[in-house]
C-alpha atoms as a PDB file:
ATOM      1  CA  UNK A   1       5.032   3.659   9.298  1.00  0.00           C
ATOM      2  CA  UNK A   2       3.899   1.009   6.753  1.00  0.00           C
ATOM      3  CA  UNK A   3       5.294   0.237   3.575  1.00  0.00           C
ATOM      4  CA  UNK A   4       3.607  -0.489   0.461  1.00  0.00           C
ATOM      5  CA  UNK A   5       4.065  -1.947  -3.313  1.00  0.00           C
ATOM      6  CA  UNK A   6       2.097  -2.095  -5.994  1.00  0.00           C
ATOM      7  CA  UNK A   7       3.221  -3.493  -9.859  1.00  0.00           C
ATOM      8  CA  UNK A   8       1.595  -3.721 -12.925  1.00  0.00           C
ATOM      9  CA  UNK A   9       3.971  -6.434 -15.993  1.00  0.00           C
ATOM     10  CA  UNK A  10       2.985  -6.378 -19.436  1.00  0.00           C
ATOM     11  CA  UNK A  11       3.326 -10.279 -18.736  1.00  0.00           C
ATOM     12  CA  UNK A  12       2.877 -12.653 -15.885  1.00  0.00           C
ATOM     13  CA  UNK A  13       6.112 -12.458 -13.834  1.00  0.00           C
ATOM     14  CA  UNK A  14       7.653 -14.802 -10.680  1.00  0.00           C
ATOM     15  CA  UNK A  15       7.234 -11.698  -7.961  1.00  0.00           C
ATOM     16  CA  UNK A  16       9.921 -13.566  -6.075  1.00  0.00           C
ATOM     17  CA  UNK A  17      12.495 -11.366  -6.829  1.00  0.00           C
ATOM     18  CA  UNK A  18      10.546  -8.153  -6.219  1.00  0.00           C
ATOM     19  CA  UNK A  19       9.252  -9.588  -3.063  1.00  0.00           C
ATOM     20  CA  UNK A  20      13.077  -9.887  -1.427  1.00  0.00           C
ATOM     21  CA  UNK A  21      13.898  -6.249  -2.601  1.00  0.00           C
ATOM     22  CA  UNK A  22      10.879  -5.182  -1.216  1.00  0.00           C
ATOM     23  CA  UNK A  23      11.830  -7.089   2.253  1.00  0.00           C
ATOM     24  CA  UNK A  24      15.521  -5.801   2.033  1.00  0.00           C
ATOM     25  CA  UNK A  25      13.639  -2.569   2.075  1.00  0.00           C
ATOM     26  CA  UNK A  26      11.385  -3.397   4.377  1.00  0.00           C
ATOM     27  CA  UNK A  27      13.831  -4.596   6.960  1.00  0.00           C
ATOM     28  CA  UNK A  28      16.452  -1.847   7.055  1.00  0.00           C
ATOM     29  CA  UNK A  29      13.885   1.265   6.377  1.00  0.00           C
ATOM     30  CA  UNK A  30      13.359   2.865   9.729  1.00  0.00           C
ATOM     31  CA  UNK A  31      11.142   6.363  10.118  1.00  0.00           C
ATOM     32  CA  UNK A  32      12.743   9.296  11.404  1.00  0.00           C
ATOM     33  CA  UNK A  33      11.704   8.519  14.608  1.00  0.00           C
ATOM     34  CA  UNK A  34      12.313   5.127  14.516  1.00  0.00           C
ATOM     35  CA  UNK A  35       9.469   3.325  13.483  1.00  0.00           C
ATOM     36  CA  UNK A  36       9.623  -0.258  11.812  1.00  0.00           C
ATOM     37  CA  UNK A  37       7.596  -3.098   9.509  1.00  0.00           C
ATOM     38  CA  UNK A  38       8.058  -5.285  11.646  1.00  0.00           C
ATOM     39  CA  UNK A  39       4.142  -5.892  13.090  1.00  0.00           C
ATOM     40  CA  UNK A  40       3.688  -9.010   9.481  1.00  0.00           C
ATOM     41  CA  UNK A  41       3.038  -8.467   6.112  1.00  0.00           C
ATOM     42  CA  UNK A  42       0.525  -9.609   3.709  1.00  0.00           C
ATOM     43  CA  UNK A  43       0.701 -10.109  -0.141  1.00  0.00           C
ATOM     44  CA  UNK A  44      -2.351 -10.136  -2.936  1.00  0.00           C
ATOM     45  CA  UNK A  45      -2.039 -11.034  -6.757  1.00  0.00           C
ATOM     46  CA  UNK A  46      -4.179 -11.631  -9.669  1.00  0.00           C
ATOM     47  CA  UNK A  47      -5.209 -14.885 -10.840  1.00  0.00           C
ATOM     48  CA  UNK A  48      -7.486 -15.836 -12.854  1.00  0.00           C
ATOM     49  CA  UNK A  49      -8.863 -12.941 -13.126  1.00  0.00           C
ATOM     50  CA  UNK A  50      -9.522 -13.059  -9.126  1.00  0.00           C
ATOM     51  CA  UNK A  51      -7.822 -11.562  -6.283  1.00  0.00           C
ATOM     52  CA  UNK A  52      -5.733 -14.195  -3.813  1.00  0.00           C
ATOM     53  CA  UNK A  53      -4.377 -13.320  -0.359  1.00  0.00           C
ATOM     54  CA  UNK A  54      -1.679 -13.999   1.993  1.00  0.00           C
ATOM     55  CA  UNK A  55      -1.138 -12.680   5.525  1.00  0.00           C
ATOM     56  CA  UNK A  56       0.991 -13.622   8.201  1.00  0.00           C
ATOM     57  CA  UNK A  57       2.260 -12.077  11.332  1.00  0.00           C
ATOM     58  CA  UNK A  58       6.134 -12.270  10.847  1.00  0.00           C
ATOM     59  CA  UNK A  59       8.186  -9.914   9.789  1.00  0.00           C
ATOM     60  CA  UNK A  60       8.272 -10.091   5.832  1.00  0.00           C
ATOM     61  CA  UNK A  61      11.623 -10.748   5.997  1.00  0.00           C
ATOM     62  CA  UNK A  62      11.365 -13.267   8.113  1.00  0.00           C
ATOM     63  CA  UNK A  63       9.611 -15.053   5.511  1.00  0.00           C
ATOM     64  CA  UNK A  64      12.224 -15.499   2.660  1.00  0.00           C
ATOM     65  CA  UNK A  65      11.207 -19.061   2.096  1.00  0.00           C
ATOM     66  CA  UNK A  66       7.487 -18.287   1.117  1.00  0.00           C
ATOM     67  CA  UNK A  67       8.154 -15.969  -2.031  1.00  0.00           C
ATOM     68  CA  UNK A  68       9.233 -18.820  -4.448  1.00  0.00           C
ATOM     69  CA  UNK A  69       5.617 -20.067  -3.633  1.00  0.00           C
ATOM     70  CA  UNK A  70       3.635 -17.456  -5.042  1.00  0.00           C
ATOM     71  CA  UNK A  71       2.161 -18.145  -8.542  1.00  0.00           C
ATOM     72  CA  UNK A  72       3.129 -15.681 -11.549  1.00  0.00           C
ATOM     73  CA  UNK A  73       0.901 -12.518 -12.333  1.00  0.00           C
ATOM     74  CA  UNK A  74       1.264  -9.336 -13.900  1.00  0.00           C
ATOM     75  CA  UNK A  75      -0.552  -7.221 -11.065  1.00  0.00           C
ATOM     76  CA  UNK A  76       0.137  -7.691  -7.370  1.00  0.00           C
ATOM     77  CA  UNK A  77       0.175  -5.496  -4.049  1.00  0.00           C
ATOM     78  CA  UNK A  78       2.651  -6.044  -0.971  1.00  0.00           C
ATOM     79  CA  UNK A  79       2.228  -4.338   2.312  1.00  0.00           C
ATOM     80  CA  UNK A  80       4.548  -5.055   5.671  1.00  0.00           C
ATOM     81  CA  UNK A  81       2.805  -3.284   8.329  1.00  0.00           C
ATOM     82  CA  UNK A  82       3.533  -1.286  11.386  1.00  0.00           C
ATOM     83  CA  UNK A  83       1.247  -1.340  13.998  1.00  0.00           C
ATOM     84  CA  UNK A  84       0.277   1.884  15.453  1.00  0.00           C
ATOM     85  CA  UNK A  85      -0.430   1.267  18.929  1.00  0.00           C
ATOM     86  CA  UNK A  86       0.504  -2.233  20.965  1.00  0.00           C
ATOM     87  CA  UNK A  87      -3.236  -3.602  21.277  1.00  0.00           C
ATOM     88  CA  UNK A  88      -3.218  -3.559  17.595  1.00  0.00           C
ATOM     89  CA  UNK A  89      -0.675  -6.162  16.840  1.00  0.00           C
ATOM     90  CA  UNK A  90      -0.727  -9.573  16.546  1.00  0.00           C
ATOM     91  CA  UNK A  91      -4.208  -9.494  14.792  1.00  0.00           C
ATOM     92  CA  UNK A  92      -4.136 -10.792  11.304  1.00  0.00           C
ATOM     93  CA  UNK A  93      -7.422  -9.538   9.948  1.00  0.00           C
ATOM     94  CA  UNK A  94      -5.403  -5.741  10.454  1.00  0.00           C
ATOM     95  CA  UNK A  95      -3.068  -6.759   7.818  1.00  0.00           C
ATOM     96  CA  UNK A  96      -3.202  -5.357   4.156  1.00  0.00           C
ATOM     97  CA  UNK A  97      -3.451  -5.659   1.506  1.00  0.00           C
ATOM     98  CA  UNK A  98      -7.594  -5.587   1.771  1.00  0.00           C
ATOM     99  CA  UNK A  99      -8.912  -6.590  -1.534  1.00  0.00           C
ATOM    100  CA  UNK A 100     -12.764  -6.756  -2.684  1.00  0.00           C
ATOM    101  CA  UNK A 101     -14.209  -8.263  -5.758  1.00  0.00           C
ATOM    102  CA  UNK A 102     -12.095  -5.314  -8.436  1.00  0.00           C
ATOM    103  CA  UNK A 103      -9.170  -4.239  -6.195  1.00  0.00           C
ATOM    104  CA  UNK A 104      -6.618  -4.350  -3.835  1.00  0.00           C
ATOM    105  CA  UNK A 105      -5.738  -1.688  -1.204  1.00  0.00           C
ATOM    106  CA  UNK A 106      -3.081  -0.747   0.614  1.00  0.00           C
ATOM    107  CA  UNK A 107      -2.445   2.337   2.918  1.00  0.00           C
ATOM    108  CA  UNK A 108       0.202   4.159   4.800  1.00  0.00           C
ATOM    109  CA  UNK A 109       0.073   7.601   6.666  1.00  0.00           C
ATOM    110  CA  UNK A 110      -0.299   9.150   9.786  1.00  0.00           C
ATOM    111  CA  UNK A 111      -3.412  11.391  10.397  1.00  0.00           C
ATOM    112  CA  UNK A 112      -4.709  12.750  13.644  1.00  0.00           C
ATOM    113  CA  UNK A 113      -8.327  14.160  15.097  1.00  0.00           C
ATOM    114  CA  UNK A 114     -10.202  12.723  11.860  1.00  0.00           C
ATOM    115  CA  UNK A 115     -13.451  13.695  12.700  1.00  0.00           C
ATOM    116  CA  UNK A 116     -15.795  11.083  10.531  1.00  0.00           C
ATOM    117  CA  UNK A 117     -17.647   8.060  11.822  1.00  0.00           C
ATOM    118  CA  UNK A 118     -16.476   5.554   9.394  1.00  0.00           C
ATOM    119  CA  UNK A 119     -17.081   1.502   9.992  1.00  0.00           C
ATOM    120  CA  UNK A 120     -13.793  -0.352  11.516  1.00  0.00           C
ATOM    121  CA  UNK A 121     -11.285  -0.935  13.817  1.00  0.00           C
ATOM    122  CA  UNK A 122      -8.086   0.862  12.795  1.00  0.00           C
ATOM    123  CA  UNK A 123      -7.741   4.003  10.290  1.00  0.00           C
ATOM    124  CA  UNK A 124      -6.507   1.519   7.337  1.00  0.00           C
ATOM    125  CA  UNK A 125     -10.006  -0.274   7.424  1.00  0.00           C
ATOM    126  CA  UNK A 126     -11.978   2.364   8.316  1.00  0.00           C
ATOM    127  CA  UNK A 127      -9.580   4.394   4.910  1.00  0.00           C
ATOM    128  CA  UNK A 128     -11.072   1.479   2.704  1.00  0.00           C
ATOM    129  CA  UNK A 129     -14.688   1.840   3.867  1.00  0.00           C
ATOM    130  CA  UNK A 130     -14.752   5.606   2.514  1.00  0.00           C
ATOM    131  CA  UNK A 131     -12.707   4.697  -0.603  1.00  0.00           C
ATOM    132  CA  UNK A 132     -15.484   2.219  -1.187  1.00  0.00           C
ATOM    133  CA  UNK A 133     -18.256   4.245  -0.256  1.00  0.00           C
ATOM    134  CA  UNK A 134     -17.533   6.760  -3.158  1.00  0.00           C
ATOM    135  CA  UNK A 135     -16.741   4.039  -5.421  1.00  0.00           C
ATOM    136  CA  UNK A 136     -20.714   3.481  -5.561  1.00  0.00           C
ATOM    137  CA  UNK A 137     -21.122   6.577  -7.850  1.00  0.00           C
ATOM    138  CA  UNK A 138     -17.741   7.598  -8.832  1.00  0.00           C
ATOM    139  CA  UNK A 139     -15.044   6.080 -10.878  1.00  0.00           C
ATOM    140  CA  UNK A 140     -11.888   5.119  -9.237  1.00  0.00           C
ATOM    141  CA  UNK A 141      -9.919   8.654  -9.842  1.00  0.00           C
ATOM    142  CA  UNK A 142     -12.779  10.522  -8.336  1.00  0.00           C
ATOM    143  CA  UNK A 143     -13.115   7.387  -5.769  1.00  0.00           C
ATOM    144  CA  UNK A 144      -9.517   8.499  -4.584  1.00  0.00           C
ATOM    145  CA  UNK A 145      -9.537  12.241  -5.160  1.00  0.00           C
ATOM    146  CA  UNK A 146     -12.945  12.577  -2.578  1.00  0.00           C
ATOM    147  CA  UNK A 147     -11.505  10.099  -0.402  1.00  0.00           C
ATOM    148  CA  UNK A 148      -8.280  12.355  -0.116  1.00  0.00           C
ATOM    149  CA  UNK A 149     -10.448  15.615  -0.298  1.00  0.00           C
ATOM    150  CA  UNK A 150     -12.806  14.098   2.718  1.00  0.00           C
ATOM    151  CA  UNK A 151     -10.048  13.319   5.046  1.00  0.00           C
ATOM    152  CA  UNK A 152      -8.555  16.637   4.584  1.00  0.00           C
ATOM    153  CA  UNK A 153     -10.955  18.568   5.382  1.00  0.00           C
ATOM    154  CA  UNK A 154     -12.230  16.625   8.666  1.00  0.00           C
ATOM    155  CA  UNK A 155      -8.731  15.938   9.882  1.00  0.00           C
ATOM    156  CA  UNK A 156      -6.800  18.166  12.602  1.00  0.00           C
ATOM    157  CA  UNK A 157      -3.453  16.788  11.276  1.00  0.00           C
ATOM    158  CA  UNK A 158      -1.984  14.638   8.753  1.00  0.00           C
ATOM    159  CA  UNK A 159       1.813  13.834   8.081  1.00  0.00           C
ATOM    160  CA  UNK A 160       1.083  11.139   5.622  1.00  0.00           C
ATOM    161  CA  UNK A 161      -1.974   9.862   3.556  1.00  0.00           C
ATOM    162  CA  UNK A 162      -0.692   7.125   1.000  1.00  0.00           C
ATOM    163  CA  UNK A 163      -3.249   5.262  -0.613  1.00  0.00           C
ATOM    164  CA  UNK A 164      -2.595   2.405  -3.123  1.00  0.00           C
ATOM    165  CA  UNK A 165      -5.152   0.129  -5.534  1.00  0.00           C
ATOM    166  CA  UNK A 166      -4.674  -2.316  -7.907  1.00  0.00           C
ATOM    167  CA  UNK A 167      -7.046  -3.035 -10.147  1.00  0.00           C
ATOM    168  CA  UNK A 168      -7.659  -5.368 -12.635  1.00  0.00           C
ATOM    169  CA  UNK A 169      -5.796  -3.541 -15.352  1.00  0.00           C
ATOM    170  CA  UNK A 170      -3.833  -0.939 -13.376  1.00  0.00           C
ATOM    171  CA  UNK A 171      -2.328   0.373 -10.507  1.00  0.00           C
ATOM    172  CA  UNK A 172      -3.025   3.540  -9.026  1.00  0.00           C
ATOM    173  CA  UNK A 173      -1.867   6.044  -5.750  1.00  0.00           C
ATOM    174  CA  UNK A 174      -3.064   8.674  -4.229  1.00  0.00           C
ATOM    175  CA  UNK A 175       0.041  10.845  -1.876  1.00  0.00           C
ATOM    176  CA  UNK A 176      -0.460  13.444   0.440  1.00  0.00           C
ATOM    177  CA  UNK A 177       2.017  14.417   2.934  1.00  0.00           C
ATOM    178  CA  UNK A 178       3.112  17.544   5.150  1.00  0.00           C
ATOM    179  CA  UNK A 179       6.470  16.807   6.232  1.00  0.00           C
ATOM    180  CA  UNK A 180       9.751  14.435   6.097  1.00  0.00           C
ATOM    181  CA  UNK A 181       9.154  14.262   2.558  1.00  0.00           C
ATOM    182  CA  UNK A 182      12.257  11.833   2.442  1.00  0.00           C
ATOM    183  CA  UNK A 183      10.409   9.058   3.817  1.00  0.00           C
ATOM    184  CA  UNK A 184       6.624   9.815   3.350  1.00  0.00           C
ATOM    185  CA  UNK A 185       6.959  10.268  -0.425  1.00  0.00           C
ATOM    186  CA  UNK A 186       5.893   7.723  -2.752  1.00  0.00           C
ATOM    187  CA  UNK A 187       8.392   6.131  -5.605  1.00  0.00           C
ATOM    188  CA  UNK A 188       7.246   5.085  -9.483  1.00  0.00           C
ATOM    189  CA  UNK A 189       9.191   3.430 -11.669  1.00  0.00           C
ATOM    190  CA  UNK A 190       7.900   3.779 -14.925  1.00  0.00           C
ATOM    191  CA  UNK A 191      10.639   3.015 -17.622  1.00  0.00           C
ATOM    192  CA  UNK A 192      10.441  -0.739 -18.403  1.00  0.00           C
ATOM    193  CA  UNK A 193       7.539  -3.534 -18.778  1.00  0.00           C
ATOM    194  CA  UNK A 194       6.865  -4.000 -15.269  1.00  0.00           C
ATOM    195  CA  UNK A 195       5.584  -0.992 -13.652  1.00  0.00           C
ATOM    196  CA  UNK A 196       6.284  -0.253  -9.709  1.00  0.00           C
ATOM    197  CA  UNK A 197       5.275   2.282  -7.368  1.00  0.00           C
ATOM    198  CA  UNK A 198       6.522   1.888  -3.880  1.00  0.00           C
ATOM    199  CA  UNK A 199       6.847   3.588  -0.620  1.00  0.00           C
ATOM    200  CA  UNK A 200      10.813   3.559  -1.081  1.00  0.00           C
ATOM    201  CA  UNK A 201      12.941   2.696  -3.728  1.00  0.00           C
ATOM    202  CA  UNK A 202      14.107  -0.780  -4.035  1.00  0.00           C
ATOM    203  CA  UNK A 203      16.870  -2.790  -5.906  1.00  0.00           C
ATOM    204  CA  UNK A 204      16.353  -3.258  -9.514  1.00  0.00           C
ATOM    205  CA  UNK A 205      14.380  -0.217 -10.900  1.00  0.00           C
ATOM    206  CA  UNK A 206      14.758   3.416 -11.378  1.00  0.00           C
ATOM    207  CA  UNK A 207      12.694   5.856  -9.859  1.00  0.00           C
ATOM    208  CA  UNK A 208      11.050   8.780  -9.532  1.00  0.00           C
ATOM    209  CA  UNK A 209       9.673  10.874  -6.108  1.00  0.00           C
ATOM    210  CA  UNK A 210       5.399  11.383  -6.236  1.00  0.00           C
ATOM    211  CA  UNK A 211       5.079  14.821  -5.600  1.00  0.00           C
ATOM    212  CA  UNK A 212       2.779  15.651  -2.631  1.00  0.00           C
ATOM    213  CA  UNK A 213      -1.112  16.144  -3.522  1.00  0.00           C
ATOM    214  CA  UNK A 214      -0.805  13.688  -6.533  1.00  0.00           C
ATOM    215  CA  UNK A 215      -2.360  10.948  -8.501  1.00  0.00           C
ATOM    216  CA  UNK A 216      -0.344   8.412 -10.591  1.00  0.00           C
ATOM    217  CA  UNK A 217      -2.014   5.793 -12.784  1.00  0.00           C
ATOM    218  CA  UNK A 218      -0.195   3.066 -15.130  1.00  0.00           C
END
């Protein structure tokens, strides 16, 4: 299954160093049935106020030499993606983080017989389409509580629903999961200036398990 980062500095920061903890992660994390991140990775930070992008189809860690590239900020989003079925790899426009105008999204999960007619190719884009959708009327806690609420209720099965956004300001996730808690639970950091929450724990913080059926915000 995918992995997924999201931090929030008081202050700009270099994310090089986060970046190769998160692709140490990345690299040696394997599911419990042996899954990997191996299908690329993608990267979004604020600049300027803006979102900016990066996607490739390497393995993040493959990638080393791109990190000391990337330009300070104090909110950014990594992703390193595992494809779920073969004729969905190799296609860069599957790659997360998806970002519109106010945020940045990434996902992670595994659900099964989700019975909703949502635009999009794979369940990550079509996950952002219904986040969206309810963030016409709602603000983004309800945005994420409905879209969690939705999918529950029209899905036959689901091991994992991780959903992550940064915004402008702060950093949010949404966790639901049914089993292997060890790997499907989501990790916060919360006890310094730069503020991480993370689909394992990596090198250089302290953290904290997301219980299932939660919200976190910093």
């Amino acid at each position: 299954m995918c992995r997924f980062l999201l931090a929030k500095s008081k202050l700009s920061i270099n994310p090089e160093k986060i970046l190769k903890s998160f692709a140490r992660m990345a690299e040696n994390s394997k599911a419990f049935d042996g899954d990997w991140q191996g299908d690329g990775w993608g990267f979004s930070w604020l600049e300027n106020n803006k979102w900016n992008e990066y996607r490739s189809l390497k393995p993040i860690w493959k990638e080393k030499d791109k990190f000391s590239k990337f330009p300070e900020s104090n909110i950014f989003s990594i992703h390193a993606r595992s494809a779920s079925f073969p004729q969905h790899k190799n296609n860069i426009e599957y790659n997360q983080p998806y970002t519109n105008e106010s945020y940045s999204y990434v996902f992670n999960g595994l659900l099964k017989g989700v019975a909703l007619s949502l635009p999009g190719d794979i369940g990550a884009q079509k996950i952002w389409q219904l986040f969206n959708n309810y963030l016409k009327k709602n603000n983004l806690t309800q945005a994420l509580n409905k879209t969690g609420d939705i999918l529950k209720k029209n899905s036959q099965n689901i091991q994992a629903l991780n959903i992550g956004i940064a915004g402008k300001n702060t950093i949010s996730a949404y966790s639901y999961f049914t089993t292997h808690p060890n790997y499907y639970s989501l990790q916060y950091s919360d006890n310094s200036d730069v503020k991480i929450i993370c689909s394992e724990v990596i090198d250089g913080f302290n953290f904290k398990s997301l219980p299932t059926n939660s919200l976190i915000t910093f």
